[in-house]
PDB file of N, CA and C in Angstrom:
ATOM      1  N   UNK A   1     -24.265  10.255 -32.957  1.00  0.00           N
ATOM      2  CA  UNK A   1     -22.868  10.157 -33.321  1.00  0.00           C
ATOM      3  C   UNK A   1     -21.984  10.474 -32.120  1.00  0.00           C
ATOM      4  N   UNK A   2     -22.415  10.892 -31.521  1.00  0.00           N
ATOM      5  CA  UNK A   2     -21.548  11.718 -29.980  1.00  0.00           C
ATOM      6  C   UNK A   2     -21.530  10.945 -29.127  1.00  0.00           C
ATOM      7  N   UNK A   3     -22.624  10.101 -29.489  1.00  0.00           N
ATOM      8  CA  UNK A   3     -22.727   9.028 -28.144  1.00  0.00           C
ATOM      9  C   UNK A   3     -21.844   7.891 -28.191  1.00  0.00           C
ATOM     10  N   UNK A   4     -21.855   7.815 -29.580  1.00  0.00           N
ATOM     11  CA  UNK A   4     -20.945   6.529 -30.309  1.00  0.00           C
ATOM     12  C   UNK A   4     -19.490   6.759 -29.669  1.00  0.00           C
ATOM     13  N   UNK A   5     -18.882   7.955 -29.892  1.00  0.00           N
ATOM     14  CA  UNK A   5     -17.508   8.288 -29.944  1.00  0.00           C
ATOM     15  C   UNK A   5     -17.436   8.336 -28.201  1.00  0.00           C
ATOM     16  N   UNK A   6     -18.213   8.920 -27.619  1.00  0.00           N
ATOM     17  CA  UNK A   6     -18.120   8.730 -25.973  1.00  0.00           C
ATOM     18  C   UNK A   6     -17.869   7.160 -25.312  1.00  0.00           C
ATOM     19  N   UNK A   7     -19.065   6.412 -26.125  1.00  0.00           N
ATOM     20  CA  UNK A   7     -18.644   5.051 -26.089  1.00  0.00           C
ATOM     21  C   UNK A   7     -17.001   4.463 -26.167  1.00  0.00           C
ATOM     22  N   UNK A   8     -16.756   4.701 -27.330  1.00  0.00           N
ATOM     23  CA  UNK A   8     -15.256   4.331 -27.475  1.00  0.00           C
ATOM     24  C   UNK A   8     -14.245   5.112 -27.047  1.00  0.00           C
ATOM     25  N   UNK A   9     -14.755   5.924 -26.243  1.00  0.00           N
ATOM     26  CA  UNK A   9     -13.561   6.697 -25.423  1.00  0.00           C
ATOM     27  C   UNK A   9     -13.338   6.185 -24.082  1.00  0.00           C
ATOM     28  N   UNK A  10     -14.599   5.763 -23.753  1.00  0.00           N
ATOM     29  CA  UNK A  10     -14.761   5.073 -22.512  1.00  0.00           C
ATOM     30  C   UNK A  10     -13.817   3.687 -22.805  1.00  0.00           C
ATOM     31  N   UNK A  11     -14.567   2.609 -23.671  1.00  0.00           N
ATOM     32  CA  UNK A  11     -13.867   1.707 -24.139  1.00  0.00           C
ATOM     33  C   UNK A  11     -12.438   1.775 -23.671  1.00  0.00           C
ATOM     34  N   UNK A  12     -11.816   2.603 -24.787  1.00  0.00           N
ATOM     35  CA  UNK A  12     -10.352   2.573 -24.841  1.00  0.00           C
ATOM     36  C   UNK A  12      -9.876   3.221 -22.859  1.00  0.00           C
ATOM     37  N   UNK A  13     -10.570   3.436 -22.744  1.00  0.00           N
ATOM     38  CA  UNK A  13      -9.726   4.089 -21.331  1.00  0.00           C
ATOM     39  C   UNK A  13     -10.169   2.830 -20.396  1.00  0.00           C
ATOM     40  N   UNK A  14     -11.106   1.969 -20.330  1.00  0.00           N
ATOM     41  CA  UNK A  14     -11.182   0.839 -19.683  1.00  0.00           C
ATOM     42  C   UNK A  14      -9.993   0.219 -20.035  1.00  0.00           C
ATOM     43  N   UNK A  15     -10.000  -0.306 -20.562  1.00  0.00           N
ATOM     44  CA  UNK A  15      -9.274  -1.001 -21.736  1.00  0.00           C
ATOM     45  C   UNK A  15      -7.466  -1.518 -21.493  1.00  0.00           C
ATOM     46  N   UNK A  16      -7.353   0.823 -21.762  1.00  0.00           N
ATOM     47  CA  UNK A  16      -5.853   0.596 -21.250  1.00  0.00           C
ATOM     48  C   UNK A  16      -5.888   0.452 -19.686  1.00  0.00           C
ATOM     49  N   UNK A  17      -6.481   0.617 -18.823  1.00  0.00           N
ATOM     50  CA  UNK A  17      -6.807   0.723 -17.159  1.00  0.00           C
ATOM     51  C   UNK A  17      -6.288  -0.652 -16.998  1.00  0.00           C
ATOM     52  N   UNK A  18      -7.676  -1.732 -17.191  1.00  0.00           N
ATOM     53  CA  UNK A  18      -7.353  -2.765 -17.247  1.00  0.00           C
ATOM     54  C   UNK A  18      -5.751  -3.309 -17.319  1.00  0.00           C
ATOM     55  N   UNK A  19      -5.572  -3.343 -18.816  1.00  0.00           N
ATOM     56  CA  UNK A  19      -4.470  -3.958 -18.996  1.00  0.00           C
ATOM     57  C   UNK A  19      -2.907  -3.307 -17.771  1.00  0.00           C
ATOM     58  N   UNK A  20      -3.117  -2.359 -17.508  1.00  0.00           N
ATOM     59  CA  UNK A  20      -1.581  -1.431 -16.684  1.00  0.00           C
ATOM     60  C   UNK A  20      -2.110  -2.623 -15.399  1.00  0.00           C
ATOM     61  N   UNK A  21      -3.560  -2.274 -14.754  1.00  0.00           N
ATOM     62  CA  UNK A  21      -3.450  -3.806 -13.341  1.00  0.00           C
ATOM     63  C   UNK A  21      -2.998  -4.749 -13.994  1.00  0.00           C
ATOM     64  N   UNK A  22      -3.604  -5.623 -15.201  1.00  0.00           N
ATOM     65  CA  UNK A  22      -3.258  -7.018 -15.157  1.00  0.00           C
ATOM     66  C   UNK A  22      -1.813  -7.251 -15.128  1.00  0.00           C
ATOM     67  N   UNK A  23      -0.681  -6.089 -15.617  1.00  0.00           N
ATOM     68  CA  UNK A  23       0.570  -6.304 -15.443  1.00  0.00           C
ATOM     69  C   UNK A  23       1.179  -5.908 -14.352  1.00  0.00           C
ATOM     70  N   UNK A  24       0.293  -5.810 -13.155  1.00  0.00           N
ATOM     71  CA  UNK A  24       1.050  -5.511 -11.784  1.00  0.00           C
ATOM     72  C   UNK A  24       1.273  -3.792 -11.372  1.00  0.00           C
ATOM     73  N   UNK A  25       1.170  -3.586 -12.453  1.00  0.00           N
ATOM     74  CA  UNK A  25       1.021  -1.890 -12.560  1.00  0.00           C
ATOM     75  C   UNK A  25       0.208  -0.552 -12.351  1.00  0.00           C
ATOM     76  N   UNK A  26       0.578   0.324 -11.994  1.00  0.00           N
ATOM     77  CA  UNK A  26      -0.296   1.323 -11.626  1.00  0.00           C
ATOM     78  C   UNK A  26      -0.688   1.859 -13.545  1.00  0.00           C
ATOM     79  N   UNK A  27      -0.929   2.603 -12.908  1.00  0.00           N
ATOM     80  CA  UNK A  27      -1.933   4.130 -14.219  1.00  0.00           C
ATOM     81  C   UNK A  27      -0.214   4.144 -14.860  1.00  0.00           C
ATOM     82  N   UNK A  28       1.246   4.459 -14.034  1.00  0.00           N
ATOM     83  CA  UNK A  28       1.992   4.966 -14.525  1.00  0.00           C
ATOM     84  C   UNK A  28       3.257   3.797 -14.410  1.00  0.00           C
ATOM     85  N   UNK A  29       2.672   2.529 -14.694  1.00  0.00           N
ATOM     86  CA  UNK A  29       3.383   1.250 -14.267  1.00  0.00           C
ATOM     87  C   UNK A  29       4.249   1.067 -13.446  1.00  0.00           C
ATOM     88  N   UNK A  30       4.064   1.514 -12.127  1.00  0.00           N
ATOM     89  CA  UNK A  30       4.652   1.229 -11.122  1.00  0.00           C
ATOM     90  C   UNK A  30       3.906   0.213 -10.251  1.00  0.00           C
ATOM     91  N   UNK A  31       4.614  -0.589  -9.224  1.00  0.00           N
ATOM     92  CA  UNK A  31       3.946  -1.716  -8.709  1.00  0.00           C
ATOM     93  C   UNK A  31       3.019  -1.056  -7.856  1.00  0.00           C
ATOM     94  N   UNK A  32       1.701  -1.495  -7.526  1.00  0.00           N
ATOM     95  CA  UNK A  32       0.582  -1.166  -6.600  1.00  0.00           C
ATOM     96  C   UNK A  32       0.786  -1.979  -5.371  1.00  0.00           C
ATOM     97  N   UNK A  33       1.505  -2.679  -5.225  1.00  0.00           N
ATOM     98  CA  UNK A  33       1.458  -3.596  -3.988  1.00  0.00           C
ATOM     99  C   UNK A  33       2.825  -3.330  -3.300  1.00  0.00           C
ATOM    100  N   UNK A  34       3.689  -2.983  -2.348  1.00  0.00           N
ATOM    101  CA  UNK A  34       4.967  -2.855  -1.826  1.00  0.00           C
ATOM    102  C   UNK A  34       4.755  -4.174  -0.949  1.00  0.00           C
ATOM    103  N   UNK A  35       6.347  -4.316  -1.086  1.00  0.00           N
ATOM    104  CA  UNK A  35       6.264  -5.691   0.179  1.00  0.00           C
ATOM    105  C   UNK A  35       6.951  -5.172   1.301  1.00  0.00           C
ATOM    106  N   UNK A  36       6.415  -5.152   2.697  1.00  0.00           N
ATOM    107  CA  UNK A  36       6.998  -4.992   3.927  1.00  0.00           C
ATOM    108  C   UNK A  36       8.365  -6.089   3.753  1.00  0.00           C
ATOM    109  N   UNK A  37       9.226  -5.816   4.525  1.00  0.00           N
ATOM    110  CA  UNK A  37      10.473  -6.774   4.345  1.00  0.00           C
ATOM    111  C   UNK A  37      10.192  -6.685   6.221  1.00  0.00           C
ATOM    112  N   UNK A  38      10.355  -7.838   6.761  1.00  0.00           N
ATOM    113  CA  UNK A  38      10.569  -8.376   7.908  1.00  0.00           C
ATOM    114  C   UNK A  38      11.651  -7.649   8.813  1.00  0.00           C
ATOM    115  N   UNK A  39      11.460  -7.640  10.389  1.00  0.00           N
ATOM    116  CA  UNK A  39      12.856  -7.848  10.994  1.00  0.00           C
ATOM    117  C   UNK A  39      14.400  -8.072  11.085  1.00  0.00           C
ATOM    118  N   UNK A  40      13.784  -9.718  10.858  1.00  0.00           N
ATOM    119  CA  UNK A  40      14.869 -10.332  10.272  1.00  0.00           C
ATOM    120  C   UNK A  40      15.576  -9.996   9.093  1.00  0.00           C
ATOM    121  N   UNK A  41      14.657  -9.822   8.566  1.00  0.00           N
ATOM    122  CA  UNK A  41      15.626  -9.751   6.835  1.00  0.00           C
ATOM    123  C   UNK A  41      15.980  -8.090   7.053  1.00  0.00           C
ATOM    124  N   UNK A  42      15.802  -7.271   7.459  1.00  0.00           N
ATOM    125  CA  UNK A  42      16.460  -5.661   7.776  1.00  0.00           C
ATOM    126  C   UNK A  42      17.743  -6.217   8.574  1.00  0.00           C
ATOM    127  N   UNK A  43      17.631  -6.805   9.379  1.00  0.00           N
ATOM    128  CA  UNK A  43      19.017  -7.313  10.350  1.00  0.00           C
ATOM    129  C   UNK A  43      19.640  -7.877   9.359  1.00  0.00           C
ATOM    130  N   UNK A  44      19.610  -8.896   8.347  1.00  0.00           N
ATOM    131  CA  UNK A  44      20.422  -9.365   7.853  1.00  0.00           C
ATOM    132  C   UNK A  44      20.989  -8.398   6.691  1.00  0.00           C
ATOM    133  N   UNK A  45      20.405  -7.591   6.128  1.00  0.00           N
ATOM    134  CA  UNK A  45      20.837  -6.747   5.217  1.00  0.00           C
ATOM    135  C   UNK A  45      21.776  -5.170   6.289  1.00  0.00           C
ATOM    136  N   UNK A  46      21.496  -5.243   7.181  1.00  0.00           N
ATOM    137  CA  UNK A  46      22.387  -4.544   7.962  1.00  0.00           C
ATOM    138  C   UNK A  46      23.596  -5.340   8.324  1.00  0.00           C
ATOM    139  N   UNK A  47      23.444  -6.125   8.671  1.00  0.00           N
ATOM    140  CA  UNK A  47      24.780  -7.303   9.161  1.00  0.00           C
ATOM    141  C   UNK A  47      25.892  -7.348   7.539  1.00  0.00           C
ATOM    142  N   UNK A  48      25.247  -7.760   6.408  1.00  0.00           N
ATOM    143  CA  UNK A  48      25.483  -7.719   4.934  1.00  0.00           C
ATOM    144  C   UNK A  48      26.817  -6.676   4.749  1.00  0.00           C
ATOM    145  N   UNK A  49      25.238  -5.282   4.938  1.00  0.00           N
ATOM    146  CA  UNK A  49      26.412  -4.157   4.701  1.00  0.00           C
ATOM    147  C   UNK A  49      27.562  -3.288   5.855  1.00  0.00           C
ATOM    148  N   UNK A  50      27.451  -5.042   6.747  1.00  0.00           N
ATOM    149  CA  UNK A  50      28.916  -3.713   7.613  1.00  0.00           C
ATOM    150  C   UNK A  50      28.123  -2.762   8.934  1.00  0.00           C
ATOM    151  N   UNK A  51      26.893  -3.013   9.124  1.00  0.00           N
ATOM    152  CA  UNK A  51      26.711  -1.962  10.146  1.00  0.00           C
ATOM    153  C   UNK A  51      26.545  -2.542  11.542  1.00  0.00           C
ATOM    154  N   UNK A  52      26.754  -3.801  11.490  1.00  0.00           N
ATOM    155  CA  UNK A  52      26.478  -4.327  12.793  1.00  0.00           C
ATOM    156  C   UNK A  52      27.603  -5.305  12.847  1.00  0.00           C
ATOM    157  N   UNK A  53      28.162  -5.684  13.917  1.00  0.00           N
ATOM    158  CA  UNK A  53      29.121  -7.213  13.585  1.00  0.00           C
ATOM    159  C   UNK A  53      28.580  -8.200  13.885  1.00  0.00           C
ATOM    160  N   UNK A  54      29.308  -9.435  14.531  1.00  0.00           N
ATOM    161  CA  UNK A  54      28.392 -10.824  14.088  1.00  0.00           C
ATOM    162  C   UNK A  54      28.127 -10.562  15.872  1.00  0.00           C
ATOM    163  N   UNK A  55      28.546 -10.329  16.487  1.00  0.00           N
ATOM    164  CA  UNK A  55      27.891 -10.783  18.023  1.00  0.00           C
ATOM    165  C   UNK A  55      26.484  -9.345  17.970  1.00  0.00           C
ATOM    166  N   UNK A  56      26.469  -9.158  17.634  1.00  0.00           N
ATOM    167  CA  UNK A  56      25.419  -7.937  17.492  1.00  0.00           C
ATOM    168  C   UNK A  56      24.136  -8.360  16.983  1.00  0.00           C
ATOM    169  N   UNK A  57      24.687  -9.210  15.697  1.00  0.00           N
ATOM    170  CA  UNK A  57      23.583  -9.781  14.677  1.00  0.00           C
ATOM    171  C   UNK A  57      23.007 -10.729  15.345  1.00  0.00           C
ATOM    172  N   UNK A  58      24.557 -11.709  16.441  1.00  0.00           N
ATOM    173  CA  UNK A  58      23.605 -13.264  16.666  1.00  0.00           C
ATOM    174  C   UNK A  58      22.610 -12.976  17.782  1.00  0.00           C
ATOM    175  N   UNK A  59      22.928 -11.979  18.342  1.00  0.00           N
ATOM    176  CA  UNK A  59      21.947 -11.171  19.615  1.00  0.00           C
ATOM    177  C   UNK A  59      20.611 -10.733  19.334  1.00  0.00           C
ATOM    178  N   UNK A  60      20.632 -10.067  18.356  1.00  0.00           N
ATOM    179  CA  UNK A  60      19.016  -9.345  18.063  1.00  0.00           C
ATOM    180  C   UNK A  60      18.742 -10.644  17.118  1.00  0.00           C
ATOM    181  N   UNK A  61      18.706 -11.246  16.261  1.00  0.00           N
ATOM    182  CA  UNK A  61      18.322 -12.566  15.689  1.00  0.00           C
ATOM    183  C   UNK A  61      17.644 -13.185  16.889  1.00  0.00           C
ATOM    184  N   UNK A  62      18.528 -13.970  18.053  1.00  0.00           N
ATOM    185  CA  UNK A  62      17.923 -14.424  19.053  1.00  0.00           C
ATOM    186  C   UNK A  62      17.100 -13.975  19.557  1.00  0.00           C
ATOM    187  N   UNK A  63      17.190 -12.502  19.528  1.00  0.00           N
ATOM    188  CA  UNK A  63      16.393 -11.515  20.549  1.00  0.00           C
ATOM    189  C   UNK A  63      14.541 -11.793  19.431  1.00  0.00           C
ATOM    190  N   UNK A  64      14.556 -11.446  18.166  1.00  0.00           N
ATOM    191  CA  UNK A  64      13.789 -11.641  17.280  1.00  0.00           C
ATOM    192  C   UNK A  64      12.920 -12.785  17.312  1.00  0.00           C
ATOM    193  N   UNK A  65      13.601 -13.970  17.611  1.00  0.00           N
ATOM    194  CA  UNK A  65      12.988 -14.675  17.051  1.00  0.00           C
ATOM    195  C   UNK A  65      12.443 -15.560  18.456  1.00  0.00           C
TER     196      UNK A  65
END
């Protein structure tokens, strides 16, 4: 009988494991994978918010790429 219920404890904890990856999710559904964001795209989200002006931006862009 002990073995039975160990069985389905296991079960159910596969189970829910499984399913939290198949939705992209950790143990506590947060994403497991981060995406690096590029160079470029940090320059452009700096340029965006005001911290650089445009001869600044068209410089390191060039410089970048």
């Amino acid at each position: 009988m002990g073995i039975i219920l160990i069985v389905v404890v296991i079960a159910g904890v596969w189970l829910v494991l499984s399913q939290a990856n198949a939705n992209g999710g950790g143990i506590c559904g947060t994403a497991t994978h981060t995406r690096v964001e590029t160079p470029l795209e940090v320059l452009k989200k700096r340029y965006a918010r005001g911290e650089i002006d445009r001869a600044e931006y068209e410089q390191r862009r060039v410089d970048l790429q």
